[in-house]
C-alpha atoms as a PDB file:
ATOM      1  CA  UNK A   1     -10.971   5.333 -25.394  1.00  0.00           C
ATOM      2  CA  UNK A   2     -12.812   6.523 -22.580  1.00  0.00           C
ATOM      3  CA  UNK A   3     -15.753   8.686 -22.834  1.00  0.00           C
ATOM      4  CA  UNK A   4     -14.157  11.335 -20.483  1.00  0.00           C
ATOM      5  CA  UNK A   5     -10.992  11.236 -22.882  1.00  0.00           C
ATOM      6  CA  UNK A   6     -13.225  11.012 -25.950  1.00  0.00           C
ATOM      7  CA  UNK A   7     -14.907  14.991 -24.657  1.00  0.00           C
ATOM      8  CA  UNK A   8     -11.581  16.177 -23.640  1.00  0.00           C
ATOM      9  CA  UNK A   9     -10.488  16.158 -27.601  1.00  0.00           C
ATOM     10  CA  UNK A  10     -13.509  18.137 -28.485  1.00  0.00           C
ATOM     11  CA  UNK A  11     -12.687  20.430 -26.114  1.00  0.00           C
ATOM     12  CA  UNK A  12     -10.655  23.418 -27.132  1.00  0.00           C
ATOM     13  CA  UNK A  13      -7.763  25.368 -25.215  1.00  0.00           C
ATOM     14  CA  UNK A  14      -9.307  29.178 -24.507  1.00  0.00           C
ATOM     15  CA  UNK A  15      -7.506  31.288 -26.904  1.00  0.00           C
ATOM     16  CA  UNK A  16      -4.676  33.792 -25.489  1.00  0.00           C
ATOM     17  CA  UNK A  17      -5.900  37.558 -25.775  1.00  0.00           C
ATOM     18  CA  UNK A  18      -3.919  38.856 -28.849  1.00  0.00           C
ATOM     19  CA  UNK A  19      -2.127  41.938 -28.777  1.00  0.00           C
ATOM     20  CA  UNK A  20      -4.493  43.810 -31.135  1.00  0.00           C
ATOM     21  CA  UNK A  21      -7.382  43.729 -28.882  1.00  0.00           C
ATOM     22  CA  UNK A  22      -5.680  45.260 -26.203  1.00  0.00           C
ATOM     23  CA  UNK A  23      -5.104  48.013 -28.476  1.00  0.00           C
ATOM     24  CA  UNK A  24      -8.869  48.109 -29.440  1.00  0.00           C
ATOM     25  CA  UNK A  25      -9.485  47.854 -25.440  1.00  0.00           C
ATOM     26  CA  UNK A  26      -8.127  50.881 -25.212  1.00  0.00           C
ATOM     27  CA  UNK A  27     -10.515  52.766 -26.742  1.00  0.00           C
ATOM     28  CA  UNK A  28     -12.336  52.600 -23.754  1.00  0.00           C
ATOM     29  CA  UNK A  29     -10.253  53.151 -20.829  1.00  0.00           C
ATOM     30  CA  UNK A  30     -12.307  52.494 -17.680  1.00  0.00           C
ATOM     31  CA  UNK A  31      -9.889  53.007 -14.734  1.00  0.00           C
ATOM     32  CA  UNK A  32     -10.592  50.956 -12.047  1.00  0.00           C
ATOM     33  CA  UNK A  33      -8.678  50.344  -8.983  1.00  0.00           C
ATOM     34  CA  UNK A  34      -6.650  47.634  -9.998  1.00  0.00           C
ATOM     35  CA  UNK A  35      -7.735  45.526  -7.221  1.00  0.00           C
ATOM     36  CA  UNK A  36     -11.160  45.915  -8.080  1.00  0.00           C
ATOM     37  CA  UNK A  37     -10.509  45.523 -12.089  1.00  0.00           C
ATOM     38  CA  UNK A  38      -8.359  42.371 -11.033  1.00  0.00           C
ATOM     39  CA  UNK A  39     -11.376  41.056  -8.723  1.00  0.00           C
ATOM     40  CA  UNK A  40     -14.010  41.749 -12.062  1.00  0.00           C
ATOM     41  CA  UNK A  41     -11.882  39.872 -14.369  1.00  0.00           C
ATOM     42  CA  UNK A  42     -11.298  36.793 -12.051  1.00  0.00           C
ATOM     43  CA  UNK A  43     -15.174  36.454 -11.635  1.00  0.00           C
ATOM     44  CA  UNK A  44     -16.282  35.857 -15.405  1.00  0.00           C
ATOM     45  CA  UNK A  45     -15.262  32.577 -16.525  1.00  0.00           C
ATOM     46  CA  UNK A  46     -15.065  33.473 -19.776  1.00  0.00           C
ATOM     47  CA  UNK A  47     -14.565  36.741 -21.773  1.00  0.00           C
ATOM     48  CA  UNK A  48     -15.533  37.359 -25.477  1.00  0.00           C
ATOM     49  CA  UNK A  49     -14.270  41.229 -25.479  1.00  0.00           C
ATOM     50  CA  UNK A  50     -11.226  42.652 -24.458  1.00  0.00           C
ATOM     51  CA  UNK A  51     -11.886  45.748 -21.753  1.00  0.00           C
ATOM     52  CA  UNK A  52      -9.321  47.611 -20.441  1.00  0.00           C
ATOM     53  CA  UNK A  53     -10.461  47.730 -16.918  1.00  0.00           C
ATOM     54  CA  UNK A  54      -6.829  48.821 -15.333  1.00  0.00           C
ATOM     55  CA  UNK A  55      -3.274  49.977 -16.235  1.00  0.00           C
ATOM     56  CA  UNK A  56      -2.172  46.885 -17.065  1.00  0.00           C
ATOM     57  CA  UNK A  57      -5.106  44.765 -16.493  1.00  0.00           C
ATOM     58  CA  UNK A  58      -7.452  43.347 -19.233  1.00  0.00           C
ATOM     59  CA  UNK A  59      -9.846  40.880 -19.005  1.00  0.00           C
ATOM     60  CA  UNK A  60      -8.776  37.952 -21.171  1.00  0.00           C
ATOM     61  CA  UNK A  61     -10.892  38.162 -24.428  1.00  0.00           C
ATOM     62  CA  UNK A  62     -11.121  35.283 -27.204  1.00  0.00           C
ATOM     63  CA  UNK A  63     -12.484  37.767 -29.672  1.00  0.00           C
ATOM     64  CA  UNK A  64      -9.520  38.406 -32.775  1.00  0.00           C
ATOM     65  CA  UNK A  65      -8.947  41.717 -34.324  1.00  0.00           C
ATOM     66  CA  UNK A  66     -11.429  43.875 -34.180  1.00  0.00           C
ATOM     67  CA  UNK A  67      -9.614  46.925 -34.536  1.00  0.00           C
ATOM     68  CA  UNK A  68     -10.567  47.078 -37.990  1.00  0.00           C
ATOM     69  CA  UNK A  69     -14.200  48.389 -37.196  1.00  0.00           C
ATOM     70  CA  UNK A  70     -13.276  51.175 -35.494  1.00  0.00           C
ATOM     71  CA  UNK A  71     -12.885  52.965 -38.429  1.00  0.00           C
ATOM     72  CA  UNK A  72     -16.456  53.355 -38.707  1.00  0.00           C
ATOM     73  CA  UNK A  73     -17.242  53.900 -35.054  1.00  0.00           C
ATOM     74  CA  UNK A  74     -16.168  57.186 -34.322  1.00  0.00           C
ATOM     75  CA  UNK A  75     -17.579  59.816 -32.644  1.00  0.00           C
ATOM     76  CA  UNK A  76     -19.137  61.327 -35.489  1.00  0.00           C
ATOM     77  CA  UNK A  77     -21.318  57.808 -35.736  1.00  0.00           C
ATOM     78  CA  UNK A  78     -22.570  57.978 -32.119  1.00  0.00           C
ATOM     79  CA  UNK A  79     -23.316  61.643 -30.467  1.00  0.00           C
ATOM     80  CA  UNK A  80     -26.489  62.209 -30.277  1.00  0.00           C
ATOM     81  CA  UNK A  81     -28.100  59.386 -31.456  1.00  0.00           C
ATOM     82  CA  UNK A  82     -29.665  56.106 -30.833  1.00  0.00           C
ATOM     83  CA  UNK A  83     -27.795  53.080 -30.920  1.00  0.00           C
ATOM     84  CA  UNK A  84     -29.269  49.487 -30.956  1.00  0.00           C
ATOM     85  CA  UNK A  85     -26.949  46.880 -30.926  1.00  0.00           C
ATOM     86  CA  UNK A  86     -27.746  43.296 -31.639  1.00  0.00           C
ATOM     87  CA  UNK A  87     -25.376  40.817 -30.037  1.00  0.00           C
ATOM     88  CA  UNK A  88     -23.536  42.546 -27.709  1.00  0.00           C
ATOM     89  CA  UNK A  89     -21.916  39.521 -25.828  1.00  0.00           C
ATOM     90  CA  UNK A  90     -19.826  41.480 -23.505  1.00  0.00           C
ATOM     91  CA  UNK A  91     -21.188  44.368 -24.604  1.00  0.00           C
ATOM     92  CA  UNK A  92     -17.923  46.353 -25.997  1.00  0.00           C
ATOM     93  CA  UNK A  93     -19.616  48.302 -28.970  1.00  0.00           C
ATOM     94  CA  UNK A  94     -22.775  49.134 -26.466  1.00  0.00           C
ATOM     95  CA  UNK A  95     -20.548  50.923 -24.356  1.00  0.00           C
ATOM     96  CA  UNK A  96     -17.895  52.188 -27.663  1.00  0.00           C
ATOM     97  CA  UNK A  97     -21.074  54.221 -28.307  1.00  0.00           C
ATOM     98  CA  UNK A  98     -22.193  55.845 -24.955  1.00  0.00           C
ATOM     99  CA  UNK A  99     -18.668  56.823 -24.534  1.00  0.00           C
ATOM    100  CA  UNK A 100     -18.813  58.674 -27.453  1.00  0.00           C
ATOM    101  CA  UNK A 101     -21.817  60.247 -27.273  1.00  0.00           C
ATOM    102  CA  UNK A 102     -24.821  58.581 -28.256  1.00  0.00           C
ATOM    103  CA  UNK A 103     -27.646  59.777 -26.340  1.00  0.00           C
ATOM    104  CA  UNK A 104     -29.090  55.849 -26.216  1.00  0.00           C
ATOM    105  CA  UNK A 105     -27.913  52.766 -26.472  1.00  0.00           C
ATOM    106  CA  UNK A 106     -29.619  49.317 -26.077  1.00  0.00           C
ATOM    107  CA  UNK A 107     -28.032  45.845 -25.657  1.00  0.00           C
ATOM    108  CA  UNK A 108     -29.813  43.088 -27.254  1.00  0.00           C
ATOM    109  CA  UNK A 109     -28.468  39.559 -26.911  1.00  0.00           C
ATOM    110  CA  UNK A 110     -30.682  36.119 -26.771  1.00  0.00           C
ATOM    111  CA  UNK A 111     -27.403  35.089 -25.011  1.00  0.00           C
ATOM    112  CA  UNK A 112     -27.182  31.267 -26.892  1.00  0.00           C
ATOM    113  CA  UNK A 113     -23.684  32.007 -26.982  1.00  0.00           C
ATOM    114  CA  UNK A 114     -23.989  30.126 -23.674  1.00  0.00           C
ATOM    115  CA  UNK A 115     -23.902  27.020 -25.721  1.00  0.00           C
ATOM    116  CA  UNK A 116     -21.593  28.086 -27.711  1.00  0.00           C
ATOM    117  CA  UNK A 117     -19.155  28.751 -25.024  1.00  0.00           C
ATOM    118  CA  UNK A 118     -19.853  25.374 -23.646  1.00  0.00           C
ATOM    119  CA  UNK A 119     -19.246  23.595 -27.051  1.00  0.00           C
ATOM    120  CA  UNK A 120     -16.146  24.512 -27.867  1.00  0.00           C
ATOM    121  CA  UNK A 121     -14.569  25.441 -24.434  1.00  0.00           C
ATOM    122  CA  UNK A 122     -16.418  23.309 -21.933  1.00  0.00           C
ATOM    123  CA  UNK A 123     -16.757  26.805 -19.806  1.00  0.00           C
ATOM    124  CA  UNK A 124     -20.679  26.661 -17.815  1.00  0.00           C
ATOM    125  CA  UNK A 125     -21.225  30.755 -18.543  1.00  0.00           C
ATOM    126  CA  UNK A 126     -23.910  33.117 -17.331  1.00  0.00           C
ATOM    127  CA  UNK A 127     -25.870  34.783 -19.816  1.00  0.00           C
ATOM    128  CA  UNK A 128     -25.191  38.979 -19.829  1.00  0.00           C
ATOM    129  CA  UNK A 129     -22.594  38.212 -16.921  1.00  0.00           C
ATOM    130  CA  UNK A 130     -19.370  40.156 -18.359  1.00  0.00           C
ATOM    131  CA  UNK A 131     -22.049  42.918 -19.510  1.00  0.00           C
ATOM    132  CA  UNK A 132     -23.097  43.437 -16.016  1.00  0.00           C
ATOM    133  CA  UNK A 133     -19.991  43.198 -14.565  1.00  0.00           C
ATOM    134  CA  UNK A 134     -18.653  46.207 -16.877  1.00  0.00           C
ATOM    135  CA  UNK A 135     -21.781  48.634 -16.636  1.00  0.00           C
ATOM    136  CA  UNK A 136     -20.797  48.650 -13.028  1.00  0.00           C
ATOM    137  CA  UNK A 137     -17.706  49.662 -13.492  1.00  0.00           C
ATOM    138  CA  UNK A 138     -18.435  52.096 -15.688  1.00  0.00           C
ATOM    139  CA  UNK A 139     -21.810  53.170 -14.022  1.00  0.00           C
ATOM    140  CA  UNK A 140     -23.417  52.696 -17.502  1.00  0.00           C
ATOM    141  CA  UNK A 141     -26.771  54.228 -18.366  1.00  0.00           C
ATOM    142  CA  UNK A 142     -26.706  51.249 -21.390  1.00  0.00           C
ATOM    143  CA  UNK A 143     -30.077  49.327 -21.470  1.00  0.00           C
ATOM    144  CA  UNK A 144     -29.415  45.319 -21.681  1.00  0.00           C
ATOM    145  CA  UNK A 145     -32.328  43.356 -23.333  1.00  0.00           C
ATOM    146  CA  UNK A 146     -32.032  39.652 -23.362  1.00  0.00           C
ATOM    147  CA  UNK A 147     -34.017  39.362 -26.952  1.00  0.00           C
ATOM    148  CA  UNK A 148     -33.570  37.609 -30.030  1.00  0.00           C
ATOM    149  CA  UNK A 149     -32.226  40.314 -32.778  1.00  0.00           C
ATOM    150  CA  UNK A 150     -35.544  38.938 -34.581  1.00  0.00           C
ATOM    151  CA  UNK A 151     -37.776  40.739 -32.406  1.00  0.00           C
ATOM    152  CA  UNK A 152     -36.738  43.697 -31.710  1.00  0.00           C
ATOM    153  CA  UNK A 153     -40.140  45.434 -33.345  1.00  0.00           C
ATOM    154  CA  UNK A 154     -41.016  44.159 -29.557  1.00  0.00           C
ATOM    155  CA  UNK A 155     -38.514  47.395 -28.287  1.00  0.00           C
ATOM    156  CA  UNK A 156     -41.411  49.482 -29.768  1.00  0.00           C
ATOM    157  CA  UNK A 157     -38.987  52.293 -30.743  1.00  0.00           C
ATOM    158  CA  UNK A 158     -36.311  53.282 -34.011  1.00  0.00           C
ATOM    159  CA  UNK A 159     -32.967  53.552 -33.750  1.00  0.00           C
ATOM    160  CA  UNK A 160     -30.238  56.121 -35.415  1.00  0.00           C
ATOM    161  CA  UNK A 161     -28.004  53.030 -35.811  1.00  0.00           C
ATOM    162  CA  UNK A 162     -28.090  49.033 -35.592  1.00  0.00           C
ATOM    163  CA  UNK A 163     -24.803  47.520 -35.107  1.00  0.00           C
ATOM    164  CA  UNK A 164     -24.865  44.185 -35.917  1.00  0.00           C
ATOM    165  CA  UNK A 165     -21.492  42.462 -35.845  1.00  0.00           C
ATOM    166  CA  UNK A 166     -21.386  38.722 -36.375  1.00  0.00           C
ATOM    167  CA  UNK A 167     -24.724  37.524 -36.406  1.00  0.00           C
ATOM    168  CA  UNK A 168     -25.634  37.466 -40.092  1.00  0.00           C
ATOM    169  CA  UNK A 169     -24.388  34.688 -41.095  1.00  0.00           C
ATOM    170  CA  UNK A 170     -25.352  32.720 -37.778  1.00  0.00           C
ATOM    171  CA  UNK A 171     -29.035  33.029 -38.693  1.00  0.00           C
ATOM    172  CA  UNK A 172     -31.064  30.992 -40.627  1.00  0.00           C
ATOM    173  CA  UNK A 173     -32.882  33.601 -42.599  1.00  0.00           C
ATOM    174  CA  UNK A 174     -30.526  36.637 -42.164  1.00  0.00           C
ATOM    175  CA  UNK A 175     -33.604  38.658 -44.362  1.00  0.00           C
ATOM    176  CA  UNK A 176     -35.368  38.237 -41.524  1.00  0.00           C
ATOM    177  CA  UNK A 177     -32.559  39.775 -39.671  1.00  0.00           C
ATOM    178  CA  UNK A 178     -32.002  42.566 -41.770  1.00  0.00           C
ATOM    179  CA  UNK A 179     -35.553  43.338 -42.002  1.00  0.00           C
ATOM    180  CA  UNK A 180     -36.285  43.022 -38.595  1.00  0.00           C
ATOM    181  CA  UNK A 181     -33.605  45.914 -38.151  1.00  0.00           C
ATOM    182  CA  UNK A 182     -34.555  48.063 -40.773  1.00  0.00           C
ATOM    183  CA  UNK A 183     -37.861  48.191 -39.931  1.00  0.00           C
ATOM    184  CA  UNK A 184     -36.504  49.836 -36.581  1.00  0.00           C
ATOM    185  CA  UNK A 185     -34.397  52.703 -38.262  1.00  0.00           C
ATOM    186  CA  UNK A 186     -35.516  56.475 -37.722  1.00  0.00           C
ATOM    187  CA  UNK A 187     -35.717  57.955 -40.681  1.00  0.00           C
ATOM    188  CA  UNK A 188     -31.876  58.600 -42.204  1.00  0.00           C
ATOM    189  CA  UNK A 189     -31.018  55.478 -39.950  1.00  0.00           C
ATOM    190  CA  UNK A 190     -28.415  53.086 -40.514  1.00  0.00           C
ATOM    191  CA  UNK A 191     -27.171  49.605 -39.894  1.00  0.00           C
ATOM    192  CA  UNK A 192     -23.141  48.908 -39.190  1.00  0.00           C
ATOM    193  CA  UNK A 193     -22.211  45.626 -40.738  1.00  0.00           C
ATOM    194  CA  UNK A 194     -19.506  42.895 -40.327  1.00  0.00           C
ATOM    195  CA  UNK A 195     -20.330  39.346 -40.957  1.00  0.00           C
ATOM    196  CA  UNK A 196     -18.256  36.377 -42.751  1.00  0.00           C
ATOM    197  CA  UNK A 197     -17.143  37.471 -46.120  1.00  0.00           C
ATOM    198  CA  UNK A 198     -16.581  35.176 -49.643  1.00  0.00           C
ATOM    199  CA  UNK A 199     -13.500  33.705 -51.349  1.00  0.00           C
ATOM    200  CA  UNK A 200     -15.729  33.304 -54.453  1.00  0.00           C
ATOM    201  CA  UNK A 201     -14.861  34.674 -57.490  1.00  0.00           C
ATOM    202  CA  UNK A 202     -16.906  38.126 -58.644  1.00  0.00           C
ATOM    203  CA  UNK A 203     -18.807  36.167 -60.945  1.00  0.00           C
ATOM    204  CA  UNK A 204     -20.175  33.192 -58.743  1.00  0.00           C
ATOM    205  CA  UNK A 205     -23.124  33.332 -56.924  1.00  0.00           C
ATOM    206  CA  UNK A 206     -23.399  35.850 -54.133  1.00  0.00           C
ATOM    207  CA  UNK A 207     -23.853  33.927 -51.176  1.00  0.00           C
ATOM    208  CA  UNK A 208     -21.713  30.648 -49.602  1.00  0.00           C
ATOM    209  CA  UNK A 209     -23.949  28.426 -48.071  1.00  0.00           C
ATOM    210  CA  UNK A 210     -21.283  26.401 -44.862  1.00  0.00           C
ATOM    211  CA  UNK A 211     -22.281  23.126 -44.030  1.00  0.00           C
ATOM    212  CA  UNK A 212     -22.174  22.775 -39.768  1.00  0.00           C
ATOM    213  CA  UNK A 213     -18.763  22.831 -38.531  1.00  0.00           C
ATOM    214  CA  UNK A 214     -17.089  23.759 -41.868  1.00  0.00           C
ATOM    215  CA  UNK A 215     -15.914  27.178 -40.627  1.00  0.00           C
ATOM    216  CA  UNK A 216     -14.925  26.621 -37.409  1.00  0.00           C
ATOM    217  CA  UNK A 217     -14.491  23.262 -35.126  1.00  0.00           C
ATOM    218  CA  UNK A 218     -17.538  22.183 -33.153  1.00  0.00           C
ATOM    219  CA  UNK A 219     -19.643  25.319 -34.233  1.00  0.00           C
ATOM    220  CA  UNK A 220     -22.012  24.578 -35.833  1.00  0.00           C
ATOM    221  CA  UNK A 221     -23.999  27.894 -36.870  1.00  0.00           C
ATOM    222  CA  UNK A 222     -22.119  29.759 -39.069  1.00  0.00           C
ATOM    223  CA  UNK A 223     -24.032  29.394 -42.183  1.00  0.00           C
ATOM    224  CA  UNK A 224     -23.358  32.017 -44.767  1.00  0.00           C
ATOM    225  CA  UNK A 225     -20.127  33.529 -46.451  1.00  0.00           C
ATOM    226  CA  UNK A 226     -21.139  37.102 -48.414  1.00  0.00           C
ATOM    227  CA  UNK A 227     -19.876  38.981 -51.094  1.00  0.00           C
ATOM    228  CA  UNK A 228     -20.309  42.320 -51.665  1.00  0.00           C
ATOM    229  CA  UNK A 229     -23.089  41.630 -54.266  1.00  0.00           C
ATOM    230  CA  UNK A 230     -24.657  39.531 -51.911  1.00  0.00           C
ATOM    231  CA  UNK A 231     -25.011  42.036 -49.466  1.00  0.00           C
ATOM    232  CA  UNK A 232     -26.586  44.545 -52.138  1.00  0.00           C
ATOM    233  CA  UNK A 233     -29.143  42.266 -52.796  1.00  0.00           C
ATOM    234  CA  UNK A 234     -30.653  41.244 -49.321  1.00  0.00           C
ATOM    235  CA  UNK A 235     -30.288  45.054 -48.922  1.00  0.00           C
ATOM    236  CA  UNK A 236     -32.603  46.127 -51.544  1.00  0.00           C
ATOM    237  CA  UNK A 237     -34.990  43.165 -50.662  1.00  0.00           C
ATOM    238  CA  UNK A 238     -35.925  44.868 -47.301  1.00  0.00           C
ATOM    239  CA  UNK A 239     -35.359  48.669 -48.658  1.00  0.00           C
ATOM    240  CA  UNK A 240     -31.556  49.146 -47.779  1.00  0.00           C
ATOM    241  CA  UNK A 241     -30.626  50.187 -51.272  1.00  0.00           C
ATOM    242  CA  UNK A 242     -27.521  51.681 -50.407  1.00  0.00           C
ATOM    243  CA  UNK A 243     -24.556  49.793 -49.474  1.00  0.00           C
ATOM    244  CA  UNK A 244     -21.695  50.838 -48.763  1.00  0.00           C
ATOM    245  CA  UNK A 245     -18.698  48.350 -48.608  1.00  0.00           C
ATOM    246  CA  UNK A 246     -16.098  49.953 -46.415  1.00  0.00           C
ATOM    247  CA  UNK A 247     -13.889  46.785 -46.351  1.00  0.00           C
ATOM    248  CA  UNK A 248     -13.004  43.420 -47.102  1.00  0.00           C
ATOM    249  CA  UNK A 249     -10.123  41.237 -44.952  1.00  0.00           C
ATOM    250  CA  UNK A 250      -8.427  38.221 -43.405  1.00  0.00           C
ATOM    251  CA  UNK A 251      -9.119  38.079 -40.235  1.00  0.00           C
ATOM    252  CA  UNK A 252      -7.394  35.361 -38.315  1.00  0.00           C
ATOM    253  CA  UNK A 253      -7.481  33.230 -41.719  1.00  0.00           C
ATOM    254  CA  UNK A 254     -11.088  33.528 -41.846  1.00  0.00           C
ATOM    255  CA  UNK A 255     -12.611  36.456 -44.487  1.00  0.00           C
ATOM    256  CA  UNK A 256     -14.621  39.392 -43.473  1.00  0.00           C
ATOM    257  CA  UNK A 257     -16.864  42.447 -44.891  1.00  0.00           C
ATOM    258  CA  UNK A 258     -17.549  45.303 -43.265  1.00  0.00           C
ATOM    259  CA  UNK A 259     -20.776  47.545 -44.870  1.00  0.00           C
ATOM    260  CA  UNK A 260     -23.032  50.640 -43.610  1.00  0.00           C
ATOM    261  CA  UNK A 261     -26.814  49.610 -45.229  1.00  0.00           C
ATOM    262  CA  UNK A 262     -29.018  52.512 -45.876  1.00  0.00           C
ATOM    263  CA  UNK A 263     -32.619  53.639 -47.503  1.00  0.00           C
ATOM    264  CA  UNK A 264     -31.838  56.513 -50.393  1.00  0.00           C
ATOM    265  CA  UNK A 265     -34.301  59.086 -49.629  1.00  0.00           C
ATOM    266  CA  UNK A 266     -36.255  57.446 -52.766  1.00  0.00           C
ATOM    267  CA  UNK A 267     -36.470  53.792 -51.176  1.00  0.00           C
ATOM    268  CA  UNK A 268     -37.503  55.910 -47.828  1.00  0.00           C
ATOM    269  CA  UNK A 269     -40.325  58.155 -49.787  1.00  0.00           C
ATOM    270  CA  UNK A 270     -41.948  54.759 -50.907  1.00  0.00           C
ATOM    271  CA  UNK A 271     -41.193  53.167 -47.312  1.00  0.00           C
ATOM    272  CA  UNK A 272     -43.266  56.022 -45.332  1.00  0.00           C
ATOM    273  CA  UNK A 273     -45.927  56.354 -48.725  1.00  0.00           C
ATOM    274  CA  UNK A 274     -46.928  52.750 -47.994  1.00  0.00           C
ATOM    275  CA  UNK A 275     -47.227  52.899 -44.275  1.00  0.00           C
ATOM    276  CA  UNK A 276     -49.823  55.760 -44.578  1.00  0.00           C
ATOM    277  CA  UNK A 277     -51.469  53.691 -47.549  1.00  0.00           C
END
């Protein structure tokens, strides 16, 4: 076979935008002229999110079903506060939250989803583009840092909330990650969850370690599957003794959690005694 023919099988078809993330596109309604929303659309090559940028025109997202973590994204979450979110692709959940109401948010993404995208759909993509393209639109005040979610001590400042959505179990050491965040809560912060959830039984170890491509074709960085216990231990490792599961699902055949990790004002009395120590 030739070796043209040979990369054309490990190419994948770009996913159709399903009918659920329109509805989660709608959330935030950013009404556009349509032939300006048409003319943003055409010029990303490839979109992760679903926006609605025009009655009637999306751009074409791969992401599946994300309505589910709305529930936990209301405006009661956001107004007022700080909002850090760590892998922000497209940005969606950066913007979810200056909609409605936080006071600031900032976009982290080392953007090696470049590589991703080029995997597994042979698409050359440029790193932050669909996040530009939609804080113009929407004349966004949203700060984009491109950072690894390790280092964001570098930011120098604490957060009201860390979203982090998909990018625990693509790390190596995801205490690192969790630590790295919770060392940049204010005080009474919290960090919004979802990562790749367990089909292990209650009593088998807490964590599912993937081999490289076992989850998903030609990806090779999805490394961890988590139960709920697992989660409430690498929470009280770096100080987030409170977890709160708010749900467990299928999504797209694949299994997902959804937590809120916080300090109990206990955990946060020794936290603050042993940085003045």
């Amino acid at each position: 076979m030739a070796a043209s023919a040979i990369a054309a099988e490990r190419i994948e078809p770009i996913p159709e935008t399903s009918d659920a993330e329109r509805v989660v596109a709608d959330v935030v309604v950013i009404g556009a002229p349509p032939a300006v929303a048409k003319r943003v659309r055409d010029s990303v090559p490839l979109w992760f999110h679903t926006f609605a940028l025009a009655p009637g025109v999306y751009t074409p997202g791969i992401a599946r079903d994300h309505g589910y973590r709305l529930a936990v994204l209301g405006a009661d979450r956001f107004a007022r506060r700080s909002v850090l979110d760590v892998g922000a692709f497209d940005g969606f959940y950066s913007f979810l939250a200056e909609v409605r109401g936080a006071r600031r948010v900032v976009a982290v993404d080392n953007e090696q989803y470049v590589d991703w995208v080029n995997a597994r759909f042979g698409v050359t993509l440029t790193g932050g583009v669909g996040f530009r393209a939609i804080a113009g639109l929407l004349g966004s005040r949203v700060e984009y840092r491109r950072m690894d979610a390790l280092d964001v001590r570098e930011l120098g400042e604490r957060f009201d909330v860390a979203l982090c959505f998909g990018i625990l179990h693509r790390v190596t050491d995801p205490t690192a990650l969790l630590r790295a965040l919770a060392d940049v809560l204010a005080p009474g912060g919290e960090i919004v969850l979802e990562t790749y959830g367990s089909r292990l039984a209650t009593d088998a170890p807490p964590f599912e370690a993937h081999e490289p491509g076992d989850v998903y074709a030609r990806d090779d960085f999805v490394h961890w599957g988590f139960s709920p216990d697992g989660l409430r231990r690498l929470g009280r490792i770096v100080g987030l003794d409170d977890v709160e599961v708010v749900d467990q699902l299928e999504i797209d055949g694949h299994p997902r959690i959804l937590a809120v990790l916080r300090a109990t004002q206990a955990a946060s009395d020794v936290a603050a005694a042993g940085l003045k120590g």
